[in-house]
N, C-alpha and C. Protein backbone atom coordinates (compact mmCIF):
# COMPACT_ATOMS: atom_id res chain seq x y z
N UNK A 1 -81.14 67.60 -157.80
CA UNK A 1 -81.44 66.35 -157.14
C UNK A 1 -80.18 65.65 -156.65
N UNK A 2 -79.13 65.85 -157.36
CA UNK A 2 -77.81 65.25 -157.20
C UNK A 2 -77.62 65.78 -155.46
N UNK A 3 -77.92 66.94 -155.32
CA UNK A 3 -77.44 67.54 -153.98
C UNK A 3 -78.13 67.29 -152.88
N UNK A 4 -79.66 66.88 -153.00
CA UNK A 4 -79.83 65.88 -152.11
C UNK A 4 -79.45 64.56 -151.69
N UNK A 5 -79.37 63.86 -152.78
CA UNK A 5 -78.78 62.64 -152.74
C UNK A 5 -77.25 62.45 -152.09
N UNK A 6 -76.36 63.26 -152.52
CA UNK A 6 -75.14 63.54 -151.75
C UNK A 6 -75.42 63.66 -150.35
N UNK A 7 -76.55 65.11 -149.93
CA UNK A 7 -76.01 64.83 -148.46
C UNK A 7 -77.33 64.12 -147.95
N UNK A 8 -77.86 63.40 -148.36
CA UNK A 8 -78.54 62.52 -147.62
C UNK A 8 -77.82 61.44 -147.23
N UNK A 9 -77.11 60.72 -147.94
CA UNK A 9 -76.57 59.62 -148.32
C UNK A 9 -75.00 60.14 -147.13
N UNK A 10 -74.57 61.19 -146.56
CA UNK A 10 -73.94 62.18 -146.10
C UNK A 10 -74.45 61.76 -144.55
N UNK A 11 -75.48 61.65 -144.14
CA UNK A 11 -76.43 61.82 -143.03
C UNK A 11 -76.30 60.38 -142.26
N UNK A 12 -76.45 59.20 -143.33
CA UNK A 12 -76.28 57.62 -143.01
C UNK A 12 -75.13 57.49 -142.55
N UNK A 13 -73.68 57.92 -143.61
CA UNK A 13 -72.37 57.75 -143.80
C UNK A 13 -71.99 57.93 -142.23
N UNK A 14 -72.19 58.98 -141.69
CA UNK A 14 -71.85 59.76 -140.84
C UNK A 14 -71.75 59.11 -139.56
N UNK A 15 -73.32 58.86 -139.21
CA UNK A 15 -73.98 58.26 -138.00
C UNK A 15 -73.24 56.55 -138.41
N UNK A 16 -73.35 56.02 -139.44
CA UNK A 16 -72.82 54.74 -139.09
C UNK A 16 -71.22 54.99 -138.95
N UNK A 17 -70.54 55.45 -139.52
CA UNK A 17 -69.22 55.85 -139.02
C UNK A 17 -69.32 56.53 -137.10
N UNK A 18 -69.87 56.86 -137.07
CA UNK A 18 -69.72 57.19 -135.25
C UNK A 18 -69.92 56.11 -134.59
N UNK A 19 -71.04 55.09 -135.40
CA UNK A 19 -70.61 54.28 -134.50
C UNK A 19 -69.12 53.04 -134.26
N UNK A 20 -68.89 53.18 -135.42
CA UNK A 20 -67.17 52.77 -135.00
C UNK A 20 -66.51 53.41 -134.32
N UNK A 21 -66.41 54.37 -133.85
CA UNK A 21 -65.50 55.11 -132.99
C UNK A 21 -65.64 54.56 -131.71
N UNK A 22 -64.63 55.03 -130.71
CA UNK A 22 -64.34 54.69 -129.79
C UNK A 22 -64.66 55.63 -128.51
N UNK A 23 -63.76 56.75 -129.08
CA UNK A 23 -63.59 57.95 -128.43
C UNK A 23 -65.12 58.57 -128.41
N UNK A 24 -66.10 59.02 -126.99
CA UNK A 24 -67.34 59.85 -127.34
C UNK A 24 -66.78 60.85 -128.02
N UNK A 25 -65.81 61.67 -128.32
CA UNK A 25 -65.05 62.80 -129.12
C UNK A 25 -65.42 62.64 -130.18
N UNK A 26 -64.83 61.51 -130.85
CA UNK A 26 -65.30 61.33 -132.02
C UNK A 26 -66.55 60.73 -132.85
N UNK A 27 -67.20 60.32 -131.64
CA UNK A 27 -68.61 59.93 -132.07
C UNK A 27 -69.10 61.10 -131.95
N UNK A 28 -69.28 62.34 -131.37
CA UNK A 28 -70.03 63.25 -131.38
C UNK A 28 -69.56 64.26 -132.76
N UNK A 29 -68.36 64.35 -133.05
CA UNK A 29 -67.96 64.75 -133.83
C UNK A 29 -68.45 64.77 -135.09
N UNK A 30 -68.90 63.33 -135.41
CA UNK A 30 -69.46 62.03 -136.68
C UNK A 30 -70.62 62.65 -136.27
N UNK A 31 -71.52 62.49 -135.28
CA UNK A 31 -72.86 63.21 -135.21
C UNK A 31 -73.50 64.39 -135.53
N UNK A 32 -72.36 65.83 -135.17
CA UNK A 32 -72.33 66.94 -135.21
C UNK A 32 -72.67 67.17 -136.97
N UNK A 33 -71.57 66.68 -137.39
CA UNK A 33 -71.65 66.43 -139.01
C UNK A 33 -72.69 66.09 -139.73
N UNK A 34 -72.98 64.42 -139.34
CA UNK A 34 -74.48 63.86 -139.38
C UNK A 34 -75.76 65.22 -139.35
N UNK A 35 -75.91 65.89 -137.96
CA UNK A 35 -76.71 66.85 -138.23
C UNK A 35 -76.82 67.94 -139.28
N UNK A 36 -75.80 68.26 -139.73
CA UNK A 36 -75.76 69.66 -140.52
C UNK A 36 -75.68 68.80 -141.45
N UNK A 37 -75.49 67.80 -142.31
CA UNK A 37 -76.46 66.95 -143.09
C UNK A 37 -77.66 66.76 -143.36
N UNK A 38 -78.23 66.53 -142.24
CA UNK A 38 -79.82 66.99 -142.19
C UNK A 38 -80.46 67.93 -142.27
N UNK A 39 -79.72 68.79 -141.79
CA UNK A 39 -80.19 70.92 -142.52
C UNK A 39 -79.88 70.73 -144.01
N UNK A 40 -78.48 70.61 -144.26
CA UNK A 40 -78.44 70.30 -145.71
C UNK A 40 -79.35 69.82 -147.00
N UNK A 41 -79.94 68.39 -146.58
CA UNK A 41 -80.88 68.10 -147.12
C UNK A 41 -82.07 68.74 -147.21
N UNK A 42 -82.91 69.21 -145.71
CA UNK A 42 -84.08 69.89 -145.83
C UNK A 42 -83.86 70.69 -146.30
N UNK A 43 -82.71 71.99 -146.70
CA UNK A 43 -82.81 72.77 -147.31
C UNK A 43 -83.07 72.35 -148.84
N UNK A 44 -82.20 71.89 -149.50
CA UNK A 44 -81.91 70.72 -150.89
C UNK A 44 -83.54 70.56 -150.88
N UNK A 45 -84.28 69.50 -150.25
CA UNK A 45 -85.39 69.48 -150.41
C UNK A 45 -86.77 70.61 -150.30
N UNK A 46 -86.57 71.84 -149.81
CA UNK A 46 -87.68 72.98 -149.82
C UNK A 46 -86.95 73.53 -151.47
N UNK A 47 -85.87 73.80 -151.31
CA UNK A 47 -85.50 73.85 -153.03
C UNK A 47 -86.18 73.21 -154.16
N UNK A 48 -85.92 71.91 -154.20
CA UNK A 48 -86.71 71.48 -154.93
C UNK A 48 -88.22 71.30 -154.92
N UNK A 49 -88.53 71.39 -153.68
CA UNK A 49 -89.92 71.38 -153.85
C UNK A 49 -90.27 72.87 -155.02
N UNK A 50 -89.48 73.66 -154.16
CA UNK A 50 -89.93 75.01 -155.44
C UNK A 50 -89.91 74.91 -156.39
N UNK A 51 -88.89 74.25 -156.96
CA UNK A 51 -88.66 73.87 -157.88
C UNK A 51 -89.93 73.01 -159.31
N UNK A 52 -90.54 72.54 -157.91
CA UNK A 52 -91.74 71.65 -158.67
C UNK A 52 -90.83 70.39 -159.14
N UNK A 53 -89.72 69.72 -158.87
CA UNK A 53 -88.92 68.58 -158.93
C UNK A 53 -89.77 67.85 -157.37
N UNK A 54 -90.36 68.51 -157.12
CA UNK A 54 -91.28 67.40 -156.02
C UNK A 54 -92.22 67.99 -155.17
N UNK A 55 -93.37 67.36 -155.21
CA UNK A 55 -94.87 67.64 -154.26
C UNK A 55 -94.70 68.02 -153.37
N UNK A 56 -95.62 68.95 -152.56
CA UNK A 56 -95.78 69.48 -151.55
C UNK A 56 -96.11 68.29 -150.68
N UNK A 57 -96.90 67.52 -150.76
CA UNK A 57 -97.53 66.27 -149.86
C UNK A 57 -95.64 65.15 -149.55
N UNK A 58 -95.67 65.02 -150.32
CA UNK A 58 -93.90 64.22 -150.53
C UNK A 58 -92.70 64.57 -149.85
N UNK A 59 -92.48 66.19 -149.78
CA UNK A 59 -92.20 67.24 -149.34
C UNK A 59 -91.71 67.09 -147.62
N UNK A 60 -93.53 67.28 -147.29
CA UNK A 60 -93.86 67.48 -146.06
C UNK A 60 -93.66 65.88 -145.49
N UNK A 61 -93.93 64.84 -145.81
CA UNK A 61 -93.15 63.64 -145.21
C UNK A 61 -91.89 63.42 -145.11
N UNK A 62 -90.93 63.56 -146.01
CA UNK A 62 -89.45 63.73 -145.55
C UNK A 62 -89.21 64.88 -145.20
N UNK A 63 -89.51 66.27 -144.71
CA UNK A 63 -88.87 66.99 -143.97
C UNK A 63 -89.66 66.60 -142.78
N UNK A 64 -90.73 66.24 -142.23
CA UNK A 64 -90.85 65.59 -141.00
C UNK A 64 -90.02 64.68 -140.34
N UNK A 65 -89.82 63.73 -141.12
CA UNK A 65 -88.82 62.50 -141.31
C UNK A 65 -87.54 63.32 -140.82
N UNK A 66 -86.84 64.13 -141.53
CA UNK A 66 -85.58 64.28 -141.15
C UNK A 66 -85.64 65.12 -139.99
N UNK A 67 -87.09 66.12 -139.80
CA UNK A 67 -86.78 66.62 -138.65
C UNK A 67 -86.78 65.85 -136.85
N UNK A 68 -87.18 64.92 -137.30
CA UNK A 68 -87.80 64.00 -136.45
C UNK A 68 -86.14 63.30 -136.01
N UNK A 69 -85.40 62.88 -136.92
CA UNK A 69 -83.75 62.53 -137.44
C UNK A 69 -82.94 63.39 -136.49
N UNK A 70 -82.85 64.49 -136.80
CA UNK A 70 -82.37 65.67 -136.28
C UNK A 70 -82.80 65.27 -134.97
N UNK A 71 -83.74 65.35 -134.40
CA UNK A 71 -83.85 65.22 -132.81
C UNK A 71 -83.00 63.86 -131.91
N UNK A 72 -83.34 62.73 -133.12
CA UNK A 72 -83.42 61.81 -132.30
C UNK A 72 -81.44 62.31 -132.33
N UNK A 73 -81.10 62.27 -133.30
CA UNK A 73 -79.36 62.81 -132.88
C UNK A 73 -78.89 63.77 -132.29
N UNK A 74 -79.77 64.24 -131.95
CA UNK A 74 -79.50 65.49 -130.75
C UNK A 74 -79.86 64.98 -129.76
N UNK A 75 -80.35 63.94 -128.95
CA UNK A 75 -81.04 63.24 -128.22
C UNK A 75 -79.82 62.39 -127.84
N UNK A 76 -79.28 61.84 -129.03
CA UNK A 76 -78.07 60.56 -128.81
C UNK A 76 -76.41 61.47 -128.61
N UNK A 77 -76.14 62.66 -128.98
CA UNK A 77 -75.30 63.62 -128.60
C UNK A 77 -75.28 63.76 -127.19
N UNK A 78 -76.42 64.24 -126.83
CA UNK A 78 -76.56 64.48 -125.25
C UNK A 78 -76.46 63.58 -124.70
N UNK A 79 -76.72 61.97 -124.55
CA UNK A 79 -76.90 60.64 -124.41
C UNK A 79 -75.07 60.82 -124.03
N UNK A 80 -74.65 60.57 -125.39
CA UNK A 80 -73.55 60.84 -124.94
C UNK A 80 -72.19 61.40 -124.19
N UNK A 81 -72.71 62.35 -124.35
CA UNK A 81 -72.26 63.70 -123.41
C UNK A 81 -72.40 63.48 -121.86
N UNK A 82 -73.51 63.08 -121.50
CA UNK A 82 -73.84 63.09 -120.14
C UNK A 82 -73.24 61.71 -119.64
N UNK A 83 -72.99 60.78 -120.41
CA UNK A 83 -72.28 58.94 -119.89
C UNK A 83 -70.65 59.38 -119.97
């Protein structure tokens, strides 16, 4: 559980740190990161679900949630990229 919590908490850090930046370089950078945070976790979380450390129903709402996450920062990458 510790290892979700790390990179979830990993995922926030990230994205609010990009937005201090200046440089799109380094905001995408902070993003890039941000994402593979979010693999991180969903993985962390199908783990534990096996685990039986958490419901299938529970489960399936935060990996929606983060996959949903994942887009919208792939969405704001490109956003960026293209301005």
């Amino acid at each position: 559980m510790d290892q979700v919590r790390i990179s979830s908490v990993s995922v926030a850090a990230n994205i609010a740190e990009s937005s201090g930046r200046y440089h799109n370089k380094d905001k995408i950078q902070l993003l890039v990161m941000a994402r593979g945070s979010i693999y991180e976790t969903r993985s962390h979380l199908s783990i534990v679900v096996g685990l039986e450390y958490l419901n299938k129903n529970d489960f399936e709402v935060l990996d929606n949630r983060y996959e949903a996450l994942s887009k919208q920062v792939n969405s704001f990458i490109n956003h960026i990229r293209t301005n």
